[in-house]
Structures are given as C-alpha cells and as structure tokens.
C-alpha atoms as a PDB file:
ATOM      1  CA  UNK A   1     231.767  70.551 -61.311  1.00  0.00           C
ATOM      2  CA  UNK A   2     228.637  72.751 -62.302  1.00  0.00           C
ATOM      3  CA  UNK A   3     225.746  70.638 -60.109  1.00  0.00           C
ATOM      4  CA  UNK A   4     225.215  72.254 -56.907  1.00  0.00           C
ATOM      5  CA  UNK A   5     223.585  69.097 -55.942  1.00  0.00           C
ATOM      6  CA  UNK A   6     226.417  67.413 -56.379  1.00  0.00           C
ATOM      7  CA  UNK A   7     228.760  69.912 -54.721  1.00  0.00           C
ATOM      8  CA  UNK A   8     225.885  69.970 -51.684  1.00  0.00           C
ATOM      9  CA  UNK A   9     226.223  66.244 -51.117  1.00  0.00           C
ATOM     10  CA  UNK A  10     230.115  66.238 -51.423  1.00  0.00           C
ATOM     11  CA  UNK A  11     230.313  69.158 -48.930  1.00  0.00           C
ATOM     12  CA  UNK A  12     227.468  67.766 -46.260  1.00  0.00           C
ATOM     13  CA  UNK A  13     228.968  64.401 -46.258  1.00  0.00           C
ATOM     14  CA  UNK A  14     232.275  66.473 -45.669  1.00  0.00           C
ATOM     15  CA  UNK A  15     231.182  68.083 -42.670  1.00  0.00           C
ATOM     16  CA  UNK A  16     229.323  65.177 -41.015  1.00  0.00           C
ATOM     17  CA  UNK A  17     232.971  63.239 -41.092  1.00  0.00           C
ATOM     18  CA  UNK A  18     234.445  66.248 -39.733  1.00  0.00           C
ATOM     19  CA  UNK A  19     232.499  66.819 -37.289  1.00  0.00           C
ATOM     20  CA  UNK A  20     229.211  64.732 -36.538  1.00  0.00           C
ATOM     21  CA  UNK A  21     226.000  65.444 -35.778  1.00  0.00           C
ATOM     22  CA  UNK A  22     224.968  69.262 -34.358  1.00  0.00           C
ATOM     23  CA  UNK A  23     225.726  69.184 -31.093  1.00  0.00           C
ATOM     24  CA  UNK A  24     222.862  72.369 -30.140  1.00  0.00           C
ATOM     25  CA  UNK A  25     219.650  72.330 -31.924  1.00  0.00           C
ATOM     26  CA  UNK A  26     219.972  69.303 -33.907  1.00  0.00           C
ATOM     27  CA  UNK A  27     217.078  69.778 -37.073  1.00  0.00           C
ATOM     28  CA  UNK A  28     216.017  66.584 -36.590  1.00  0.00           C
ATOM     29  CA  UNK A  29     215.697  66.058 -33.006  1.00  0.00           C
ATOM     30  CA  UNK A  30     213.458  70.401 -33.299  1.00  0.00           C
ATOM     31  CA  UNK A  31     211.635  67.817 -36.187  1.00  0.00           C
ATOM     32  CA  UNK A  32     210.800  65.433 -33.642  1.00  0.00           C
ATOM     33  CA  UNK A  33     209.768  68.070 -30.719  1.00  0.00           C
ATOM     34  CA  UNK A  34     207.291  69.362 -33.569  1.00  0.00           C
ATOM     35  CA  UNK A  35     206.207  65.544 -34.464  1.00  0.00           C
ATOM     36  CA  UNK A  36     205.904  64.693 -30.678  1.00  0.00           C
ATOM     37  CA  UNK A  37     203.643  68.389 -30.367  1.00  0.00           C
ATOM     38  CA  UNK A  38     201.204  67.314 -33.172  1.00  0.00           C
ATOM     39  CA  UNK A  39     200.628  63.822 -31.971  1.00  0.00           C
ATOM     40  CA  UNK A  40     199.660  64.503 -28.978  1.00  0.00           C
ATOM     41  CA  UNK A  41     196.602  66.897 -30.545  1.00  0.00           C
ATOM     42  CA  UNK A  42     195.930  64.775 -32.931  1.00  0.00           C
ATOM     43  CA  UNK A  43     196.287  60.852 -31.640  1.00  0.00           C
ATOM     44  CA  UNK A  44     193.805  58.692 -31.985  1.00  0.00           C
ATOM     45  CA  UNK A  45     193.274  54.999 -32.274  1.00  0.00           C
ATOM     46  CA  UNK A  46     192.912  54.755 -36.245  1.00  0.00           C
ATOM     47  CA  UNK A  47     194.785  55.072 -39.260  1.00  0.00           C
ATOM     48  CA  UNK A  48     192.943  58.029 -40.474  1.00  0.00           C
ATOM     49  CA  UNK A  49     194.245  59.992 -37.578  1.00  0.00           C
ATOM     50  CA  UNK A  50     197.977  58.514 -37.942  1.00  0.00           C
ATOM     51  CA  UNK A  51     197.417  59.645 -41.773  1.00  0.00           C
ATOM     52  CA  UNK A  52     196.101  63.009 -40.759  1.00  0.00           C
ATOM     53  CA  UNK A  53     199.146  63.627 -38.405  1.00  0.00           C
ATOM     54  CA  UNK A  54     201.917  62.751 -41.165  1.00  0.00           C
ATOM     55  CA  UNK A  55     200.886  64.990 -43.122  1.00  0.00           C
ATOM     56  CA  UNK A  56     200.764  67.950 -40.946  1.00  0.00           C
ATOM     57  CA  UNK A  57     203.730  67.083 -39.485  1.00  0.00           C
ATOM     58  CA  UNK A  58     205.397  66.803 -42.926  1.00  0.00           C
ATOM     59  CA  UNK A  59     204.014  69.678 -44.385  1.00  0.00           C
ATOM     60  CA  UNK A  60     206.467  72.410 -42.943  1.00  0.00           C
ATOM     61  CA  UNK A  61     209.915  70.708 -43.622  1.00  0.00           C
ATOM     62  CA  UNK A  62     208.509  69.814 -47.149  1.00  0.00           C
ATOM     63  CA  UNK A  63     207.721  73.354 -48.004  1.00  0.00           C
ATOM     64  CA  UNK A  64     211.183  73.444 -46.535  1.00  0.00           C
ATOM     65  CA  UNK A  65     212.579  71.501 -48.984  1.00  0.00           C
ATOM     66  CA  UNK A  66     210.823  72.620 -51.891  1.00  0.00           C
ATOM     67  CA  UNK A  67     211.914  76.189 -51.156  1.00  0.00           C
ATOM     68  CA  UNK A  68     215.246  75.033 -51.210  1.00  0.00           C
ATOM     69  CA  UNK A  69     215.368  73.166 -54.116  1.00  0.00           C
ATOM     70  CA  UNK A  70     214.025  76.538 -56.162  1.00  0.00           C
ATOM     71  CA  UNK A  71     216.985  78.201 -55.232  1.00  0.00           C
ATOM     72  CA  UNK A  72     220.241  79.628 -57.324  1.00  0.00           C
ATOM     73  CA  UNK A  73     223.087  77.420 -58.204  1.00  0.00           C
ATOM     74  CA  UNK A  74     225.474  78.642 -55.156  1.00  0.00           C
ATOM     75  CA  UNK A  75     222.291  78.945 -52.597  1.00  0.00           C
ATOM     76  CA  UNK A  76     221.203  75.797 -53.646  1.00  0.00           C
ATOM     77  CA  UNK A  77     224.122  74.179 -53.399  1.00  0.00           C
ATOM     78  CA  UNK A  78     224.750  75.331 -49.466  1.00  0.00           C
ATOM     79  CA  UNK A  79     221.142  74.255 -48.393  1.00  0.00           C
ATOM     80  CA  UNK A  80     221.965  71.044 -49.819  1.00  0.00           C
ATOM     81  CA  UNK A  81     224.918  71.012 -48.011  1.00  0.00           C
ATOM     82  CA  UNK A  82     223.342  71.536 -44.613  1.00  0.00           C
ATOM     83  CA  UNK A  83     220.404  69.835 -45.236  1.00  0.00           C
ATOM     84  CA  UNK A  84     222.912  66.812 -45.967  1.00  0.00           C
ATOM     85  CA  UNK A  85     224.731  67.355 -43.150  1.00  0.00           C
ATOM     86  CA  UNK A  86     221.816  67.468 -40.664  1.00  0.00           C
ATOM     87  CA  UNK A  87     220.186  64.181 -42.135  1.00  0.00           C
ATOM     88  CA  UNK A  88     223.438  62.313 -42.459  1.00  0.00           C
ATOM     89  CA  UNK A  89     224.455  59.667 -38.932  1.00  0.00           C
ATOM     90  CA  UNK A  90     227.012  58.151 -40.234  1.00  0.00           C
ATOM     91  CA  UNK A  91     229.885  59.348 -38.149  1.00  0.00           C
ATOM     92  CA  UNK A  92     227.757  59.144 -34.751  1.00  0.00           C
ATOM     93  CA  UNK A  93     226.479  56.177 -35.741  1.00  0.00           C
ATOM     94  CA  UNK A  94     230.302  54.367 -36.344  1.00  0.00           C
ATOM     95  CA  UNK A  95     230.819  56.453 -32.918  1.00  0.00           C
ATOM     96  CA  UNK A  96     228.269  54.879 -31.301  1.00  0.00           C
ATOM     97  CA  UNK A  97     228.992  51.565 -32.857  1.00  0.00           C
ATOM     98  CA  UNK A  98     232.771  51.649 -31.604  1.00  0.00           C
ATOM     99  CA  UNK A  99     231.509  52.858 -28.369  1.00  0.00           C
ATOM    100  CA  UNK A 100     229.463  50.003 -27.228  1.00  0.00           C
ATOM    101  CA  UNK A 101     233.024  48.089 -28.662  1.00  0.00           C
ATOM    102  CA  UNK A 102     235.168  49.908 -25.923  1.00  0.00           C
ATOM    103  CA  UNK A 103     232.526  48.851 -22.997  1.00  0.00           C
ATOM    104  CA  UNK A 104     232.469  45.724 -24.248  1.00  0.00           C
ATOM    105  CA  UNK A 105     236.225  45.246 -24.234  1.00  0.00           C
ATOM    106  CA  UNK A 106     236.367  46.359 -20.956  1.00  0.00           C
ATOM    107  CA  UNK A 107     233.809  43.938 -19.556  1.00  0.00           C
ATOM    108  CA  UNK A 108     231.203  46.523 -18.804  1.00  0.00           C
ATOM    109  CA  UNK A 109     228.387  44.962 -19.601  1.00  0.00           C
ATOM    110  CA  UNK A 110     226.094  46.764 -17.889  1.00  0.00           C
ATOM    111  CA  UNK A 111     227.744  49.634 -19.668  1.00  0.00           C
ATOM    112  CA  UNK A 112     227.432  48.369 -22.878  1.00  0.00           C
ATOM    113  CA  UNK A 113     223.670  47.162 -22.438  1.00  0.00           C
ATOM    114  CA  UNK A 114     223.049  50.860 -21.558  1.00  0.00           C
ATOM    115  CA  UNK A 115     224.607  52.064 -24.717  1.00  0.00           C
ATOM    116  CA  UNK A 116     223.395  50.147 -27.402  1.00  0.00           C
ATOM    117  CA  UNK A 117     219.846  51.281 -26.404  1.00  0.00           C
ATOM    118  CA  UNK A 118     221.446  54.216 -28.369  1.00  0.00           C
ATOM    119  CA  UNK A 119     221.458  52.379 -31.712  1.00  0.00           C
ATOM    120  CA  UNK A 120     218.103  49.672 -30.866  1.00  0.00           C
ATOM    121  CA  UNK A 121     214.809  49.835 -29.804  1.00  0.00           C
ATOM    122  CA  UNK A 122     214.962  46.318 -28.386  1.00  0.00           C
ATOM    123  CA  UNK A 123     215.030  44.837 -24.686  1.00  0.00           C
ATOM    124  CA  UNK A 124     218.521  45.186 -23.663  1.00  0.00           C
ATOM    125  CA  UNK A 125     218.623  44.118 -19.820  1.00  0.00           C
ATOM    126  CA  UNK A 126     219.224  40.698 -20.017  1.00  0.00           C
ATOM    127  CA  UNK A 127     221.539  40.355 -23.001  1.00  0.00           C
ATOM    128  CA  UNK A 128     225.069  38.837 -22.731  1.00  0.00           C
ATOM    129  CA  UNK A 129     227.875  40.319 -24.605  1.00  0.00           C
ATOM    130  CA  UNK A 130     227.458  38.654 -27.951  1.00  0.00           C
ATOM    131  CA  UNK A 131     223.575  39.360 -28.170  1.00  0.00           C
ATOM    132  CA  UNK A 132     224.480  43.066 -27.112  1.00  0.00           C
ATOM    133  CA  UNK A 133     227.566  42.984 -30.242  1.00  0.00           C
ATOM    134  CA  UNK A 134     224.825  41.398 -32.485  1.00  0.00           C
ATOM    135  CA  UNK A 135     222.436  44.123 -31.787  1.00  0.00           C
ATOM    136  CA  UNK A 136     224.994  47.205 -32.676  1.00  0.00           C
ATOM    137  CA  UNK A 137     226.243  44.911 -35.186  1.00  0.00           C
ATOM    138  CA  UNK A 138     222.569  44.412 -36.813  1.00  0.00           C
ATOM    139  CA  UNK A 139     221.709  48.133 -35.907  1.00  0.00           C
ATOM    140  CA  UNK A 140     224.864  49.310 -37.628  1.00  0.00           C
ATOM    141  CA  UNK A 141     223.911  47.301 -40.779  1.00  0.00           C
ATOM    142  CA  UNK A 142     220.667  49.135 -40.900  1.00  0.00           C
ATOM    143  CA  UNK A 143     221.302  52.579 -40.197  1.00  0.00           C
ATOM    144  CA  UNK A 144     224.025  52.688 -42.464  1.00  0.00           C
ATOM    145  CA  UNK A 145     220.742  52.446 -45.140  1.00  0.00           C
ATOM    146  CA  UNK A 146     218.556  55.186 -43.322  1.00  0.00           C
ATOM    147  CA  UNK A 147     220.990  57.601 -41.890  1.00  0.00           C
ATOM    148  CA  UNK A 148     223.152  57.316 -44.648  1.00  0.00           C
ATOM    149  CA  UNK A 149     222.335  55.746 -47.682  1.00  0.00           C
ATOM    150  CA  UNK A 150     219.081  56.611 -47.952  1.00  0.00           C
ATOM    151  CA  UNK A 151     220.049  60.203 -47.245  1.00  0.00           C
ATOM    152  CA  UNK A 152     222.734  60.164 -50.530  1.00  0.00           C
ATOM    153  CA  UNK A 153     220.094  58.489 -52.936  1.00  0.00           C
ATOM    154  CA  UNK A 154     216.934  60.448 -52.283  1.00  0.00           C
ATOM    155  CA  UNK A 155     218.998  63.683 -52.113  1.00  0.00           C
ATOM    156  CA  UNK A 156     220.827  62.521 -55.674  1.00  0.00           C
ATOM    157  CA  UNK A 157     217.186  62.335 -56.816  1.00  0.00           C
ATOM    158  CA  UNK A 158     214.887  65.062 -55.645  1.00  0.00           C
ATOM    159  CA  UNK A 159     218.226  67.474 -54.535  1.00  0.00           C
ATOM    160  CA  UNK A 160     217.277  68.944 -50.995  1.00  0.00           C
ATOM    161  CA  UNK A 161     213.711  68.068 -51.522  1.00  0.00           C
ATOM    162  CA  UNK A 162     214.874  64.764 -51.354  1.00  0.00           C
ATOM    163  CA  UNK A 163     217.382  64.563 -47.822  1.00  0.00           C
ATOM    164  CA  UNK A 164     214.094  66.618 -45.823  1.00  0.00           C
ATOM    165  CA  UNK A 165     211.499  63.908 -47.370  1.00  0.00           C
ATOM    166  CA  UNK A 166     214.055  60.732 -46.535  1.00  0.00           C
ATOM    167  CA  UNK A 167     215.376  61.558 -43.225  1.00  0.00           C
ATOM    168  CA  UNK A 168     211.650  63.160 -41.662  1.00  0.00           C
ATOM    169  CA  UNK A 169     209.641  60.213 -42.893  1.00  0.00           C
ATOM    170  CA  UNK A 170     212.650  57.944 -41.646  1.00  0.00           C
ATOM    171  CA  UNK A 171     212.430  60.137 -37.934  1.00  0.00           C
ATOM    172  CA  UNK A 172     208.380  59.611 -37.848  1.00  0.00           C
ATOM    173  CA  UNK A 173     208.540  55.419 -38.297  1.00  0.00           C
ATOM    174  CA  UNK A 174     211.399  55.775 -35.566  1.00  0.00           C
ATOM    175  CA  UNK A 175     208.400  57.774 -33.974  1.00  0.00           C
ATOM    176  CA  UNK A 176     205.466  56.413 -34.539  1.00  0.00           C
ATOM    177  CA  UNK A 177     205.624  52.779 -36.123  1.00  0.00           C
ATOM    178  CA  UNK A 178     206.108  50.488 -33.871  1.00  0.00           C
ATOM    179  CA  UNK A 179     203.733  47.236 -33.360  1.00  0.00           C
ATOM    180  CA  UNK A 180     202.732  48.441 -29.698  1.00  0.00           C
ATOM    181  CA  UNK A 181     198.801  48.846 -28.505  1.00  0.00           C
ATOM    182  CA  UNK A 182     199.114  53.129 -28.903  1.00  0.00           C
ATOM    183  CA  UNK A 183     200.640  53.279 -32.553  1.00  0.00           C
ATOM    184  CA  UNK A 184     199.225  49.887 -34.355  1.00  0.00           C
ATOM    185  CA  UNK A 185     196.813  51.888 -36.175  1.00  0.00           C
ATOM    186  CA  UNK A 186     197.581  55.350 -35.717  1.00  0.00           C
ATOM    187  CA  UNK A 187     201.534  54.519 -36.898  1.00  0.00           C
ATOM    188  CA  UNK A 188     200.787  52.617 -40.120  1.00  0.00           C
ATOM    189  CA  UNK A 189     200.809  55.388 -42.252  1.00  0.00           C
ATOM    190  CA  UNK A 190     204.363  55.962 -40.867  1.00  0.00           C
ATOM    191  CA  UNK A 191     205.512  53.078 -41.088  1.00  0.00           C
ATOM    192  CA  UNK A 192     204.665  52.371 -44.545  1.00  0.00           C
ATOM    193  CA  UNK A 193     205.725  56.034 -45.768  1.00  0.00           C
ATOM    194  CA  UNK A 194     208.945  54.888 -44.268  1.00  0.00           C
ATOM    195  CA  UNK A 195     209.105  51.267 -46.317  1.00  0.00           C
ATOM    196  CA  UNK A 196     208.237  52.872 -49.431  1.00  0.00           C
ATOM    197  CA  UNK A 197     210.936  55.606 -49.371  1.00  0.00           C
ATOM    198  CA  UNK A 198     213.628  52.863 -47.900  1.00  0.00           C
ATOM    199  CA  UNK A 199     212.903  50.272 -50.582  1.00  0.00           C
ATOM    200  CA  UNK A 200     215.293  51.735 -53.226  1.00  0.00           C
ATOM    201  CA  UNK A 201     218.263  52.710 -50.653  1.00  0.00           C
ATOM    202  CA  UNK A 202     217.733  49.630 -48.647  1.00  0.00           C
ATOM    203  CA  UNK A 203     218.703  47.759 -52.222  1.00  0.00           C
ATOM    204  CA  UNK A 204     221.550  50.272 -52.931  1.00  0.00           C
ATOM    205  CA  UNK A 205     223.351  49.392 -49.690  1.00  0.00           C
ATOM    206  CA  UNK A 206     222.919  45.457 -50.891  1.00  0.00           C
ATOM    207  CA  UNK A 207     224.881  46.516 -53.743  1.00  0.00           C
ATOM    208  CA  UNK A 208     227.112  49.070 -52.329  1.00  0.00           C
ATOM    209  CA  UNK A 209     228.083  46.672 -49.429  1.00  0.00           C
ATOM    210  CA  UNK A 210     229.190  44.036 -52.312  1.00  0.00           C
ATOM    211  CA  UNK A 211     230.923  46.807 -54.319  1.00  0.00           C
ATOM    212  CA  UNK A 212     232.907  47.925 -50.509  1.00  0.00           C
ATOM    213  CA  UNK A 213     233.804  43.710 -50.242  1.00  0.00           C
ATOM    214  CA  UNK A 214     234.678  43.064 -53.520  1.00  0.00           C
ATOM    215  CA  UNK A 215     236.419  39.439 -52.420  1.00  0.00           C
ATOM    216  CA  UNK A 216     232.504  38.495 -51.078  1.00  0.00           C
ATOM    217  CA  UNK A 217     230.608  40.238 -53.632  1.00  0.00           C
ATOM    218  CA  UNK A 218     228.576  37.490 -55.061  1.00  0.00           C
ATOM    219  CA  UNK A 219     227.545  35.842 -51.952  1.00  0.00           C
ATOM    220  CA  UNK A 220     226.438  39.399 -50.523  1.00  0.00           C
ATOM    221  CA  UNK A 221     223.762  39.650 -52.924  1.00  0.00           C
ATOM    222  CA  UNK A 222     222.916  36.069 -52.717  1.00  0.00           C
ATOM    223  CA  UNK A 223     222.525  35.874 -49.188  1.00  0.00           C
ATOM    224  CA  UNK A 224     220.812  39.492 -49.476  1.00  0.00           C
ATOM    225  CA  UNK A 225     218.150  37.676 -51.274  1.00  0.00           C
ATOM    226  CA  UNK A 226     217.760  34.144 -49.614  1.00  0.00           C
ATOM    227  CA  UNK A 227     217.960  35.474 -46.438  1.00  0.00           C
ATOM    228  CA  UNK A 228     217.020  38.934 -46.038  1.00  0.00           C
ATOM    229  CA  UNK A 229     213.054  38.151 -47.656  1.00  0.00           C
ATOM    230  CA  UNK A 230     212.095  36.406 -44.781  1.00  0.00           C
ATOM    231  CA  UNK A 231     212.948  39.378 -41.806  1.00  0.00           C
ATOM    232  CA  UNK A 232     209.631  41.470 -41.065  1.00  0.00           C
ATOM    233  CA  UNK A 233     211.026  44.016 -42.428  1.00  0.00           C
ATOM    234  CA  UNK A 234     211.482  44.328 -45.835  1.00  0.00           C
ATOM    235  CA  UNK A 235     214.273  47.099 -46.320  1.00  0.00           C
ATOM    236  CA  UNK A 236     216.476  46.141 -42.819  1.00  0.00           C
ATOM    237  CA  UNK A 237     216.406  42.297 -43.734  1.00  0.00           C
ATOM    238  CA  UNK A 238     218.376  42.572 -47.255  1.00  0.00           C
ATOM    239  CA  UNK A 239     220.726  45.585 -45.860  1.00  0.00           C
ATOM    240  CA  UNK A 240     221.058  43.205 -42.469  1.00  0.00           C
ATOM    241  CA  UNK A 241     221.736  39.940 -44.519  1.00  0.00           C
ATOM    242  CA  UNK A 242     224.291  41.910 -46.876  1.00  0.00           C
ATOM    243  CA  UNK A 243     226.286  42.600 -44.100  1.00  0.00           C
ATOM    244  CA  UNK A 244     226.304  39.316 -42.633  1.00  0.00           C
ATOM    245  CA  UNK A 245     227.420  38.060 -45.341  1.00  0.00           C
ATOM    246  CA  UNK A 246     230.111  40.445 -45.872  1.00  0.00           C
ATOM    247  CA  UNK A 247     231.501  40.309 -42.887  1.00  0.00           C
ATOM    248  CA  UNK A 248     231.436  36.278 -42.468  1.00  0.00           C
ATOM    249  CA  UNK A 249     228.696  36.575 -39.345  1.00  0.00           C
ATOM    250  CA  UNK A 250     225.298  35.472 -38.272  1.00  0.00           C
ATOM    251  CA  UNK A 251     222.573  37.573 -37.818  1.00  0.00           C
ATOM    252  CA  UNK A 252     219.296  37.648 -36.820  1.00  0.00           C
ATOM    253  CA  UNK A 253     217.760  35.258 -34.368  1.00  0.00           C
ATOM    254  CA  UNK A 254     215.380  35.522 -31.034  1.00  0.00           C
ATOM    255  CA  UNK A 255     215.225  39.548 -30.604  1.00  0.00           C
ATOM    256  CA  UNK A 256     212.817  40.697 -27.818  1.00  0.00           C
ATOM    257  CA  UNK A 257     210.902  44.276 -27.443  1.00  0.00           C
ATOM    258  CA  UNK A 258     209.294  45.795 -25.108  1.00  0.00           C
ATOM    259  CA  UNK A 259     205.865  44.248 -27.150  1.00  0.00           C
ATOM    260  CA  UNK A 260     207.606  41.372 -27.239  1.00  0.00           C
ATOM    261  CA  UNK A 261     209.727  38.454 -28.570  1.00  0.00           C
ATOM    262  CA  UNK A 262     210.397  37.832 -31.878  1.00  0.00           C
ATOM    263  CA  UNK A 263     211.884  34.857 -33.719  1.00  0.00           C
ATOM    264  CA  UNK A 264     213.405  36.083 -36.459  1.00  0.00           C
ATOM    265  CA  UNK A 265     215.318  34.324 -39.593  1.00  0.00           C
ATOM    266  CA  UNK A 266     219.033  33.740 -39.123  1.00  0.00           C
ATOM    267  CA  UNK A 267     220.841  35.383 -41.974  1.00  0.00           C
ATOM    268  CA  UNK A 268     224.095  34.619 -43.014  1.00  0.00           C
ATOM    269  CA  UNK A 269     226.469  31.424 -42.438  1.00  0.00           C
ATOM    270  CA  UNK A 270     229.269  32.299 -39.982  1.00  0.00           C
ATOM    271  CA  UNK A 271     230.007  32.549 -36.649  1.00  0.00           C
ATOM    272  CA  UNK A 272     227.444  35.066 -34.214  1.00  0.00           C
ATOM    273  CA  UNK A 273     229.113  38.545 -33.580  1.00  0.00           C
ATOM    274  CA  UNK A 274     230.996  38.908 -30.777  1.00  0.00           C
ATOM    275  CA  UNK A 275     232.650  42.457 -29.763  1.00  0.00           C
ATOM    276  CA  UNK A 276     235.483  42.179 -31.921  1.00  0.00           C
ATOM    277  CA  UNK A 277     233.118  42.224 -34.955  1.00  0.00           C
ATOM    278  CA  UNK A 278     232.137  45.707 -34.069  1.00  0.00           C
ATOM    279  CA  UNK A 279     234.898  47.528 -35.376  1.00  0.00           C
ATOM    280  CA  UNK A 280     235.089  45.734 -38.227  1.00  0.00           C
ATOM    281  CA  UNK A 281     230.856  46.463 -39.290  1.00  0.00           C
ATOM    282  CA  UNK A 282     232.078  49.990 -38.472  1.00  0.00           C
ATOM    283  CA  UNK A 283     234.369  50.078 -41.136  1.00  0.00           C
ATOM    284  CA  UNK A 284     232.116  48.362 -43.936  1.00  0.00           C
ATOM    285  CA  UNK A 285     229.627  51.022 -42.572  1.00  0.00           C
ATOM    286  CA  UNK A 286     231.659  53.792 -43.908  1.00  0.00           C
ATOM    287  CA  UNK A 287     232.953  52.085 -46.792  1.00  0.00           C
ATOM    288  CA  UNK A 288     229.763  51.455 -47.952  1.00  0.00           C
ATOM    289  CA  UNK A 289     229.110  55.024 -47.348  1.00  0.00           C
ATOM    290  CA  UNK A 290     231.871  56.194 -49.593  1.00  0.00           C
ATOM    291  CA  UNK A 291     231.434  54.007 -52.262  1.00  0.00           C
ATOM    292  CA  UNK A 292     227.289  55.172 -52.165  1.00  0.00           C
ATOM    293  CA  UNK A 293     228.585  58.883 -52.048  1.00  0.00           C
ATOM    294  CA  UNK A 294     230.695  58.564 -55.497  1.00  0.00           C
ATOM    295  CA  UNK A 295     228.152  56.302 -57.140  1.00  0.00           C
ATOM    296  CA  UNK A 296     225.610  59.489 -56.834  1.00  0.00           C
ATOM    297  CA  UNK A 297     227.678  62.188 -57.523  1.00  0.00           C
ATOM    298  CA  UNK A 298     229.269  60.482 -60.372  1.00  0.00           C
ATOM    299  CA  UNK A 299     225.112  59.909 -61.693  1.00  0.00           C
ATOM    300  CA  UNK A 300     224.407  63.208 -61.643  1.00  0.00           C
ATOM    301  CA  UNK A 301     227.400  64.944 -62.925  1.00  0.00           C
ATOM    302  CA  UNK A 302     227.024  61.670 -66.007  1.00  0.00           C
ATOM    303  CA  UNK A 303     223.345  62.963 -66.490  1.00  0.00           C
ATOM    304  CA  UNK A 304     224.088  66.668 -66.772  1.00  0.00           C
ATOM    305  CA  UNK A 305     226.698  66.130 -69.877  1.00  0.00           C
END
C-alpha cells in the first residue's frame, strides 16, 4: 500500500479502537478552549460577527492541516494518523452508549439521565427510561456520522486537510449553533458550515448502515428518505431514520431543550427503544464504521492505480 492517506486512516482508526479518545490534552477539546477564547472577544448579536469568528477560529487548525497535507509520504502518513485519531469518537462514543445501557439495567435512572447528557444536548430531568434509551439511541445514530463517518470521508478526500476541516467545523455547530437567544444570529454561520460539510457523510452512513444490515438494506434507504426529510435537521434525520430502520425501532418524537420543545417526525415503524436496544445501536455503530473505513481506503488505493 503506497497512499499514506490511506495508511493514516487505517492506523488512526487503529488507535482510536485501541485506545479511545486522549485522555490529557485532547486537540479538540485545546480547539474548543481557543473557540470559547475568540467568542467571547468577538460575540455579537449578528451574523457578520458569528461569520467573522469562524473564520478566525478556523484559521489556525486549517493552516494546520494544510501544512500537513504538504508533507512527505511517511510524515504525511503519521499526521494523518493522529489527526485521525484525535477527530475520530467512535470508541467513546459506543462507550458512552453502553454506559448509559449498564445504568439503565441497573435501574439508575437518575444515573442514566445524568449520563446521556454526555451524548445530547436535550432536557434530560424528567425522562423515563425509554425516552433516556431513545435519546443515546438517536444520539448514537448521529454521531456515528460526525465523529466518525464524516471524519473517514472528508479525510479520504482532502487527506489531513480534510479530518481538521470536518471535525473543527463539526466542534463549532456543537459550539455555537444552537436556536437559543445568544447564538441565533451570531451561530448561523456555524451551523450551516457544519450542514454543508455533513451533507455528503450524513448520506454515506444511509448507505453504509444498509451495507452493515444487509437483511434490511432496502427499507434503510427507503425509510432514510420518507422519513428522515422531514427532521430539522437535514444530515441527523436520514442518518437517524437509517438506523431506525435498521434496527426495527422508532425514533424521533416530542424532544425538549433547554429553548424548548420540539415535535419532531417519528421515523421508522417498530417498537420505541428501550435499554436493551442500546447495545445493539452500539454495534451497528461500529459496523457501520468498519464498513465506511474499507469503502475509503479501498477508493483511494482504486484511484491511485
């Protein structure tokens, strides 16, 4: 194998199965420390300002990036590799995913409430423990597209350029787009960076989640379609709807946030989660991750014959 993009991706998806996220000095939460020292220079009530602030915020881990990608075959090949690594959730995500499972099964609720506020950004208090499996369910579903799909695809494409643009502008709508009175205007920017970049890898994970359930492959993309165009969002409502369907499960539904409740469309035709579902979106999670992983290498090493 003569692609040290390729090799990069192989090896950073290696280590973040073997060992998970950084534990000290984690890239992306130094990335959000910068973000969060910016903003508060630079806020203001406007999208100019919320423009203004992605790009200087962006600027240093793009010249990152681009310094990076400029680099000799074996160089290149280990910042790819660590770049990969340090974008890449998928093994604390599944982590997080099965531990909000073990709370559950234990009957801690209040435990489990607590610890999917790891994976959502929605009001947890008052949920039972089906609306707290359906929200690590539904959160699993979508991270798998921006902390791991979206990581393989854009890095396939742009090489380490690629994994720094993807994961930062992912971190910043995390950040900054939300639909509250401080970042309605000033996040916008953000938040459609974020929608634009997650377009193509939010439709990859449709098609890698049918690939990882062969047996429910058809009505994956169907239900992808049907279902997922009418969620707000319009990257997490085909990835969410894929999985639903793929699993047998019902998603979507009354969600509320701290701006809020929402009524969103029900995706999917089977049963709601309940905790014993979360093991199992854990596994499609990193099948789909696999199966994602050796459709990109195997592009790249088919374009460079």
């Amino acid at each position: 194998m003569s692609d040290p993009v390729a090799i990069g991706l192989l090896l950073g998806w290696a280590a973040d199965r073997a060992l998970g996220d950084p534990r000290r000095g984690h890239p992306v939460a130094l990335f959000g420390t910068w973000a969060g020292w910016v903003e508060t220079r630079t806020h203001r009530d406007s999208r100019a300002a919320g423009v203004l602030t992605e790009a200087l915020v962006l600027a240093p881990p793009l010249a990152l990036g681009v310094a990076a990608t400029r680099l000799p075959g074996p160089a290149r090949a280990l910042a790819t590799a660590a770049l990969t690594w340090a974008a890449l959730g998928g093994t604390s995500l599944g982590r997080e995913g099965l531990a909000v499972h073990d709370l559950l099964a234990s009957d801690d609720l209040p435990g489990a409430r607590t610890r999917v506020r790891n994976l959502v950004g929605r009001v947890t208090d008052d949920l039972t423990a089906d609306e707290v499996a359906r929200a690590a369910v539904e959160s699993v579903a979508e991270n798998t597209s921006d902390a791991v799909v979206g990581t393989l695809v854009w890095g396939a494409a742009l090489g380490p350029l690629g994994v720094v643009l993807h994961r930062t502008a992912n971190t910043l709508d995390a950040m900054h787009g939300h639909r509250t009175a401080r970042y309605a205007r000033f996040g916008w920017a953000a938040a459609r960076l974020d929608d634009l970049l997650g377009w193509v890898p939010a439709r990859a994970t449709v098609l890698a989640t049918a690939a990882a359930s062969p047996l429910r492959a058809g009505e994956v993309v169907r239900t992808a379609v049907r279902d997922g165009r009418d969620h707000p969002s319009p990257n997490a409502g085909p990835v969410e709807a894929g999985f639903a369907a793929a699993l047998v499960l019902r998603l979507g539904g009354r969600t509320v946030y701290a701006s809020g409740a929402e009524d969103r469309v029900v995706m999917g035709s089977g049963p709601a989660p309940t905790v014993a579902d979360l093991p199992r979106a854990v596994l499609l999670a990193r099948r789909v991750g696999v199966v994602t992983l050796v459709a990109v290498v195997g592009a790249r090493l088919a374009l460079k014959r």
